[in-house]
Protein backbone atom coordinates (compact mmCIF):
# COMPACT_ATOMS: atom_id res chain seq x y z
CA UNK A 1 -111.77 -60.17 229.27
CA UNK A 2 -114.24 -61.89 226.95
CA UNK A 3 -116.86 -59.46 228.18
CA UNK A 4 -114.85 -56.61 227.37
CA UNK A 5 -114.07 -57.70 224.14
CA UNK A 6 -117.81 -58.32 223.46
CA UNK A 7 -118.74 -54.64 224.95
CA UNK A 8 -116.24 -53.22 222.37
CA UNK A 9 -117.63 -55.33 219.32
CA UNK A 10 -120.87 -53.46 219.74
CA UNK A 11 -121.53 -50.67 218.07
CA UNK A 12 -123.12 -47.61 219.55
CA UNK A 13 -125.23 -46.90 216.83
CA UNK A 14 -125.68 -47.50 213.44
CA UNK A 15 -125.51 -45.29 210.35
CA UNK A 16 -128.82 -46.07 208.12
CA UNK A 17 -127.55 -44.75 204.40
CA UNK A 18 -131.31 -44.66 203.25
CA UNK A 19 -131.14 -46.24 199.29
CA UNK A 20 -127.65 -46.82 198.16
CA UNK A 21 -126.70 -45.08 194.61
CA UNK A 22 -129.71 -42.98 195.21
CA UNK A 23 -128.78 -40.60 197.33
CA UNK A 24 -129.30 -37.74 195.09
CA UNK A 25 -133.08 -38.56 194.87
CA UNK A 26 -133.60 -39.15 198.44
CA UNK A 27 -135.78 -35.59 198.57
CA UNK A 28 -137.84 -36.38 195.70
CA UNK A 29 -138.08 -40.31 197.17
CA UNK A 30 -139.47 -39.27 200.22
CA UNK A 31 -142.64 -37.69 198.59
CA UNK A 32 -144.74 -40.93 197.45
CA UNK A 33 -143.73 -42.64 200.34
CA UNK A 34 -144.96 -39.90 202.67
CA UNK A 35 -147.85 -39.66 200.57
CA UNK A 36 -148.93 -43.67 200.82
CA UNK A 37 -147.72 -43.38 204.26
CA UNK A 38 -150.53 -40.80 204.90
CA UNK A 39 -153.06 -42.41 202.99
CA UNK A 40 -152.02 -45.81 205.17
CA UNK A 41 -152.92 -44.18 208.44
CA UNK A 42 -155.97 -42.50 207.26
CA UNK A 43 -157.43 -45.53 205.50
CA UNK A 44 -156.21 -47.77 208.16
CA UNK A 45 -157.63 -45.67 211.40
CA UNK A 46 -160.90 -45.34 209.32
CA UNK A 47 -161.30 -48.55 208.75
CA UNK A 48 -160.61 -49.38 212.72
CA UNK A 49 -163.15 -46.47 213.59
CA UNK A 50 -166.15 -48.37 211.25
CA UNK A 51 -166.15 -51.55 212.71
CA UNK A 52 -165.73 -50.60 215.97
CA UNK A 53 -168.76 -47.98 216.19
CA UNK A 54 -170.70 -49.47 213.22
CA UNK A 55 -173.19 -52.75 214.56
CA UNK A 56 -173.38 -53.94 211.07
CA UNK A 57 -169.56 -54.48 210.66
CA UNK A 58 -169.78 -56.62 213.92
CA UNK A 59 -168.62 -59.64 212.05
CA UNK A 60 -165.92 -62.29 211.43
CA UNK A 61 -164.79 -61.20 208.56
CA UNK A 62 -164.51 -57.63 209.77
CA UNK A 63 -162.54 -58.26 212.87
CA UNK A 64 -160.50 -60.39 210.81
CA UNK A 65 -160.04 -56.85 208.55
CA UNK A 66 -159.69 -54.90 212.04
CA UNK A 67 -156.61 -57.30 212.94
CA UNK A 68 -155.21 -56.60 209.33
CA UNK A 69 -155.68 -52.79 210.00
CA UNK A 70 -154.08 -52.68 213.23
CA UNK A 71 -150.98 -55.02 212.05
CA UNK A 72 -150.77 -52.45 209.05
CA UNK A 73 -150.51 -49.46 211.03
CA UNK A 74 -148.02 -51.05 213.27
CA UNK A 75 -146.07 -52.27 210.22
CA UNK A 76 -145.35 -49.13 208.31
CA UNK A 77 -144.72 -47.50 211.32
CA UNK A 78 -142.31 -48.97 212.82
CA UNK A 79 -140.06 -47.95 209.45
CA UNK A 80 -141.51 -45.17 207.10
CA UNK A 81 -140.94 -42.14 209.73
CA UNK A 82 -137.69 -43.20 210.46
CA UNK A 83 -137.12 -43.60 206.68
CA UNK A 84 -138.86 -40.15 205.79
CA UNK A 85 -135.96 -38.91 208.20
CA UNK A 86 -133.30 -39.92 206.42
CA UNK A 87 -134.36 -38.51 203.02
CA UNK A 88 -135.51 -35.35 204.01
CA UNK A 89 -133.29 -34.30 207.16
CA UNK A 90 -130.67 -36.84 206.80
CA UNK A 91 -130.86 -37.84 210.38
CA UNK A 92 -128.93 -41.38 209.68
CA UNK A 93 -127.54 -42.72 213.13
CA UNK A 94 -130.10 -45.24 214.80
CA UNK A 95 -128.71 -46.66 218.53
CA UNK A 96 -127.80 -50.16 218.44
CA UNK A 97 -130.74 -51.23 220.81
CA UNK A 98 -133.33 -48.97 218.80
CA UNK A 99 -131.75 -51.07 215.52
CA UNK A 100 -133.01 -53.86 217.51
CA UNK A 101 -136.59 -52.66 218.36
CA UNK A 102 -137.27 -51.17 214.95
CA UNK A 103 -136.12 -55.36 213.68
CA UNK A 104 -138.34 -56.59 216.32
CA UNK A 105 -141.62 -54.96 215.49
CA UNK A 106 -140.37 -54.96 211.33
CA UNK A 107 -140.66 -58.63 211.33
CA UNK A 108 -142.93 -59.36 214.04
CA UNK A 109 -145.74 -57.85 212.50
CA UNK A 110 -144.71 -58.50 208.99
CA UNK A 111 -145.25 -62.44 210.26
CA UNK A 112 -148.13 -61.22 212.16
CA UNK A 113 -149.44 -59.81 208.45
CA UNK A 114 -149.03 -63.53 207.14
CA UNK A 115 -150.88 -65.05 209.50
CA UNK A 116 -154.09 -62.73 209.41
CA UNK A 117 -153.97 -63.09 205.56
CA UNK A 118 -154.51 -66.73 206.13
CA UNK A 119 -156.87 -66.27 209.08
CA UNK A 120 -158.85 -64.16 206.18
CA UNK A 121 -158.53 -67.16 203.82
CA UNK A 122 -160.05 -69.40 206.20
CA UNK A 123 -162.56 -67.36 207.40
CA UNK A 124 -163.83 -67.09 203.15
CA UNK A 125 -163.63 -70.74 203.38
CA UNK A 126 -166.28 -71.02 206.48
CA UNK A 127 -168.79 -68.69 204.92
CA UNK A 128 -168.70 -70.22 201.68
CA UNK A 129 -168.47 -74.05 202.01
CA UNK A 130 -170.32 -73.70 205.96
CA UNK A 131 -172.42 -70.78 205.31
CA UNK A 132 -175.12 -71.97 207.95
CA UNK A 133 -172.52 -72.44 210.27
CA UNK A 134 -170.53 -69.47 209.73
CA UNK A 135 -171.61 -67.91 213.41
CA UNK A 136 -171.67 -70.64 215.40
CA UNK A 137 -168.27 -71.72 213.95
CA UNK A 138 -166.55 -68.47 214.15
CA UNK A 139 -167.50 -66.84 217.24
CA UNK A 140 -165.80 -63.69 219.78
CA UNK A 141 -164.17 -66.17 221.40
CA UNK A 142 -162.30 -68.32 218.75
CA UNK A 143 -161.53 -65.58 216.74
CA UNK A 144 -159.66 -63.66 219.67
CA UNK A 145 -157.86 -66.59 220.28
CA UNK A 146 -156.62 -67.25 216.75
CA UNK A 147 -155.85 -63.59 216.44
CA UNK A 148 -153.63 -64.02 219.55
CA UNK A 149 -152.19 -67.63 218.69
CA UNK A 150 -150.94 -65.56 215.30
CA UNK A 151 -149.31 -62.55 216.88
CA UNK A 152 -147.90 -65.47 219.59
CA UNK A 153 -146.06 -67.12 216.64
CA UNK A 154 -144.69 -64.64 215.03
CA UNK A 155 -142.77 -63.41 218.62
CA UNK A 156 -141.95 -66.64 219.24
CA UNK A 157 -140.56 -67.05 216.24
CA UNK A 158 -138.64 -63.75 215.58
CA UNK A 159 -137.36 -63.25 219.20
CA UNK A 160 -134.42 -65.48 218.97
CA UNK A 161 -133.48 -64.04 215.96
CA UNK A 162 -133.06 -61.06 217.44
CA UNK A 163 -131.35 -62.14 220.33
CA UNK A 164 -128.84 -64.19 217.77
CA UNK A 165 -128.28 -60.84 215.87
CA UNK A 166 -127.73 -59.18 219.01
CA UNK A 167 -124.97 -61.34 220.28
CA UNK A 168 -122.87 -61.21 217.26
CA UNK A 169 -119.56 -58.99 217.58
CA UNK A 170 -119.64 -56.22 214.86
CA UNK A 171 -116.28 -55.12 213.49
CA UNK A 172 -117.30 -54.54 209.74
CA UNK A 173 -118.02 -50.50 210.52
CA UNK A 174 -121.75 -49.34 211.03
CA UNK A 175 -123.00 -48.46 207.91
CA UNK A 176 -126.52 -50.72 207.11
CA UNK A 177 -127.32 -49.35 203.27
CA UNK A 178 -131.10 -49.74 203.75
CA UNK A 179 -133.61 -47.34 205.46
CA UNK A 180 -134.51 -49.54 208.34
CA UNK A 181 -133.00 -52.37 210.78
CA UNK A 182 -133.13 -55.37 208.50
CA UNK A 183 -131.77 -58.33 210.15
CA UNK A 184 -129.70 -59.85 207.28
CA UNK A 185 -128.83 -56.07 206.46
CA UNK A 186 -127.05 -55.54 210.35
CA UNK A 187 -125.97 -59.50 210.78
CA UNK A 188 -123.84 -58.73 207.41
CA UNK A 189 -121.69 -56.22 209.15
CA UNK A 190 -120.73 -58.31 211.82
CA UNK A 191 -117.49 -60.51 212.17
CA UNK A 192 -118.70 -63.63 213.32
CA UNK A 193 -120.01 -66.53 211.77
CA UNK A 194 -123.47 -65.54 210.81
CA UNK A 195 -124.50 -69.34 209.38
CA UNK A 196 -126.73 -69.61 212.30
CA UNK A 197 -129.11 -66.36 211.90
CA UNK A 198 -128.93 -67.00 208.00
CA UNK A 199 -130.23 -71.12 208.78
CA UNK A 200 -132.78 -70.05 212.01
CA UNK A 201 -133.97 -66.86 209.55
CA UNK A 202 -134.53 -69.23 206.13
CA UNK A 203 -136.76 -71.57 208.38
CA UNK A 204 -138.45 -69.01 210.35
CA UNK A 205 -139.59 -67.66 206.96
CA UNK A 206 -140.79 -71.40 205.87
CA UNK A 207 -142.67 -71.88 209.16
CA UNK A 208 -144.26 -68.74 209.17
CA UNK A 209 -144.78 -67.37 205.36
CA UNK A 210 -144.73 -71.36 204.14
CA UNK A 211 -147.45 -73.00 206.45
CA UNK A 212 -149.62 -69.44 205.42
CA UNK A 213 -149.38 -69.58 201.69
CA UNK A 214 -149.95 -73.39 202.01
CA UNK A 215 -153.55 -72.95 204.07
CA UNK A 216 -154.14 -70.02 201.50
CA UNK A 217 -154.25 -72.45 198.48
CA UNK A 218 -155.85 -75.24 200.19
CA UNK A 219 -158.57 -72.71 201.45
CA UNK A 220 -159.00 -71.40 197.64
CA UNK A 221 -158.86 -74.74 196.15
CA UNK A 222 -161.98 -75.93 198.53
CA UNK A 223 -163.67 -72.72 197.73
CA UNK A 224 -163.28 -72.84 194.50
CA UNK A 225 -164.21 -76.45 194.17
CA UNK A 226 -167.56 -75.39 196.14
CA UNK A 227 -168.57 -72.33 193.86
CA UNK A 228 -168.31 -74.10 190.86
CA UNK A 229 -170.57 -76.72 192.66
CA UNK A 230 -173.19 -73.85 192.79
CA UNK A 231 -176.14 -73.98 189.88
CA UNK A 232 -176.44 -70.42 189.27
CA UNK A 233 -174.43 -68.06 187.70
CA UNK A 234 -175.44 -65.49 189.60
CA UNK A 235 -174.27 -67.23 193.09
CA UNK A 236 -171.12 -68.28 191.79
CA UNK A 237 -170.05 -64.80 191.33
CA UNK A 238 -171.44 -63.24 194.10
CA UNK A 239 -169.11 -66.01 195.93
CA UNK A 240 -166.25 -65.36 194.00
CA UNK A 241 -166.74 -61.43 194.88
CA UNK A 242 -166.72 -61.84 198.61
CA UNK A 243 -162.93 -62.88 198.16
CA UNK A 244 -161.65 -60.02 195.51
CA UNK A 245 -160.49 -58.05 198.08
CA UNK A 246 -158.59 -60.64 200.29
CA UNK A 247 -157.13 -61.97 196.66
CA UNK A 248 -155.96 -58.18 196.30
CA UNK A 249 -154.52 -57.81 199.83
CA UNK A 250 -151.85 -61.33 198.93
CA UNK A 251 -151.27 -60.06 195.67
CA UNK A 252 -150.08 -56.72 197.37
CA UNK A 253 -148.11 -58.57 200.31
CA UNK A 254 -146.12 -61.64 198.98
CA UNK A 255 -145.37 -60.26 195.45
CA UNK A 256 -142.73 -57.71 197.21
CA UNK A 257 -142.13 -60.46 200.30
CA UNK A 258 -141.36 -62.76 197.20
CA UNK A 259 -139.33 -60.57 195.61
CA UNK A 260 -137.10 -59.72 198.79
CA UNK A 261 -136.71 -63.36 199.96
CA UNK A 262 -135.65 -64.43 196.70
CA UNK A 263 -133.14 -61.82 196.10
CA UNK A 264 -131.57 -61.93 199.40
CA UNK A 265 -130.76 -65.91 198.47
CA UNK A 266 -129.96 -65.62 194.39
CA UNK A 267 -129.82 -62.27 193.09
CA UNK A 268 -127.72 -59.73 195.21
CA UNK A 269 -125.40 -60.10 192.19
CA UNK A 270 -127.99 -59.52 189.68
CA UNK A 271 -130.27 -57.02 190.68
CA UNK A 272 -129.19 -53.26 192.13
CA UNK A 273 -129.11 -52.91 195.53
CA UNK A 274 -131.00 -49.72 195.22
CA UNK A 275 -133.92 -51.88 193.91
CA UNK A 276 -133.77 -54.15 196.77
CA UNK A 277 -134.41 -51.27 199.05
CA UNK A 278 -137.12 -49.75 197.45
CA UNK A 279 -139.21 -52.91 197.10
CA UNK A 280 -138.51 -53.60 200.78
CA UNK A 281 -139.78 -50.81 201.81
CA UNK A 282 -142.71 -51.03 199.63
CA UNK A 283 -143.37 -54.23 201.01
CA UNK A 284 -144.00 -52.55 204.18
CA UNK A 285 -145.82 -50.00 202.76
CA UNK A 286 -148.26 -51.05 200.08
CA UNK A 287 -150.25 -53.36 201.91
CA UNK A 288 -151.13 -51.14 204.79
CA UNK A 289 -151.69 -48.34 201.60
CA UNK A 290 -153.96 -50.25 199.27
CA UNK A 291 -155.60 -52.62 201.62
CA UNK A 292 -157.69 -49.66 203.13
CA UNK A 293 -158.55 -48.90 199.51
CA UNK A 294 -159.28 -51.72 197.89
CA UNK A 295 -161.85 -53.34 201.11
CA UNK A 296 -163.30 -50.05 201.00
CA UNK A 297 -164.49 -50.16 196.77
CA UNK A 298 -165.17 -53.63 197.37
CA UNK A 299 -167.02 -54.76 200.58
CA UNK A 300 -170.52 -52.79 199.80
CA UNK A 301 -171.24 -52.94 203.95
CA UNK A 302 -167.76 -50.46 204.51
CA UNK A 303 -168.85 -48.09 201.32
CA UNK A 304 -172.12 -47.84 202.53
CA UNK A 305 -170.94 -47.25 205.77
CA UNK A 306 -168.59 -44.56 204.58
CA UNK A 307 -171.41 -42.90 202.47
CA UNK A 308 -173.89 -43.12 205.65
CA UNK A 309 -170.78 -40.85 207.41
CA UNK A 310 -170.38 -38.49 205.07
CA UNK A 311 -173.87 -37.94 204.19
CA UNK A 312 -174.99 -37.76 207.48
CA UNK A 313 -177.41 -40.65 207.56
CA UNK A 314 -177.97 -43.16 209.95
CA UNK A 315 -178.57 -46.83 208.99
CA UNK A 316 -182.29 -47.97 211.36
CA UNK A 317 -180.18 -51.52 210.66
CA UNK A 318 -177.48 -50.81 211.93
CA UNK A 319 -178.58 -50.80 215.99
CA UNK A 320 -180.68 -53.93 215.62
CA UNK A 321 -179.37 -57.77 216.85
């Protein structure tokens, strides 16, 4: 009996209702998000393609980029098509254990996307404070390991929370208003007492997104402790420059993770719900969109790489060590 009643509490699908009080605009919507969805996959892909066919990107810092790439791709993917769908062909009804999926790989790799930033933040502290060491300290070996020990967390982490949204009994209809599978979004429809998922998600988010942003700072404060340590000018910026871009890619991921966290605990009564939804999806989509761009105008080694492409040049450089 208690099985059957379970099997009946769960939906068959759900209805995704794209950006709620927006409907009218869904068309016109889908156009910049197609368009940064585009640029996302071209940037990211090319980016991929350089350092793995270009000897002079075979570096720390650039596999470190590579594992930001990938994670990016994987990201926006796992939402924007779906997403695009719904605006443009109003194709709405997800299955329950695709709602699941799409949740799994939303927030795995958004975690993921946390722990590479730091990875990155490290790594700028080893070639700055331990430049000598930089290679012996960072090698193939530890970096594929701490690349793996990241994407191990976050699926350690997330996978009972999707288990715990998946056992809840859903009797609240099956309409999410959002354009993907977020978990507080589908555990709100259900029934049950959802005190557990809200508790296990709130400290999942600490471990994962407050143990990053706290090796972030103490990476920056060391760095920036040794640069202004340096004598000349001229080094100290040339130090500070090797971290723009990283700076950039935080600025673009936590503002909108910020943003989301802060107004699914304080200000669902404040702020529209249609503004919710578009800065969640943005926060899947404007890192794997501007990262591309803003590594390629600053690292010098990926424009002149990108040049050397499309000028048809080859670097003599580039096949030596």
């Amino acid at each position: 009996m208690l099985m059957l009643n379970k099997t009946e509490l769960t939906p068959a699908s759900f209805i995704l209702n794209g950006v709620p009080g927006l409907e009218d605009m869904h068309v016109w919507i889908a156009f910049p998000f197609c368009f940064m969805y585009f640029v996302a996959m071209v940037g990211n892909c090319g980016l991929l393609y350089l350092i793995r066919y270009e000897d002079s990107l075979h570096r720390p810092m650039y596999y470190f980029l590579a594992m930001l790439s990938f994670t990016d791709l994987v990201m926006c993917s796992s939402s924007i098509p779906k997403a695009l769908s719904i605006f443009w062909f109003h194709l709405k009804e997800i299955s329950f254990d695709e709602c699941l999926a799409q949740m799994f790989f939303v927030h795995t790799f958004t975690a993921t996307e946390s722990g590479v930033l730091m990875l990155m933040a490290l790594d700028r502290y080893v070639a700055i404070c331990y430049p000598l060491r930089y290679s012996t300290i960072l090698t193939d070996p530890v970096i594929a390991k701490v690349g793996f020990a990241t994407f191990l967390r976050a699926v350690l982490l997330i996978t009972p929370l999707i288990f715990l949204t998946k056992s809840l009994p859903y009797c609240r209809g099956n309409i999410i208003h959002h354009t993907y599978c977020d978990q507080l979004s589908v555990a709100k429809l259900s029934c049950g007492n959802i005190m557990v998922n809200v508790i296990y998600g709130l400290m999942a988010a600490l471990l994962i997104g407050g143990f990053d942003i706290l090796c972030i700072t103490v990476s920056y404060t060391m760095i920036l402790r040794a640069v202004i340590s340096l004598s000349s000018a001229d080094a100290q910026q040339k130090a500070f420059s090797t971290c723009t871009a990283h700076i950039c890619a935080i600025v673009f991921t936590y503002s909108p993770a910020f943003f989301c966290f802060f107004y699914n605990r304080f200000g669902s009564h404040i702020i529209p719900p249609s503004c919710h939804i578009l800065v969640a999806n943005l926060y899947l989509l404007m890192p794997p969109t501007m990262n591309p761009v803003v590594y390629g105008v600053k690292t010098k080694q990926i424009r002149d790489c990108v040049l050397r492409i499309l000028l048809g040049t080859k670097d003599s450089k580039s096949h030596k060590s």
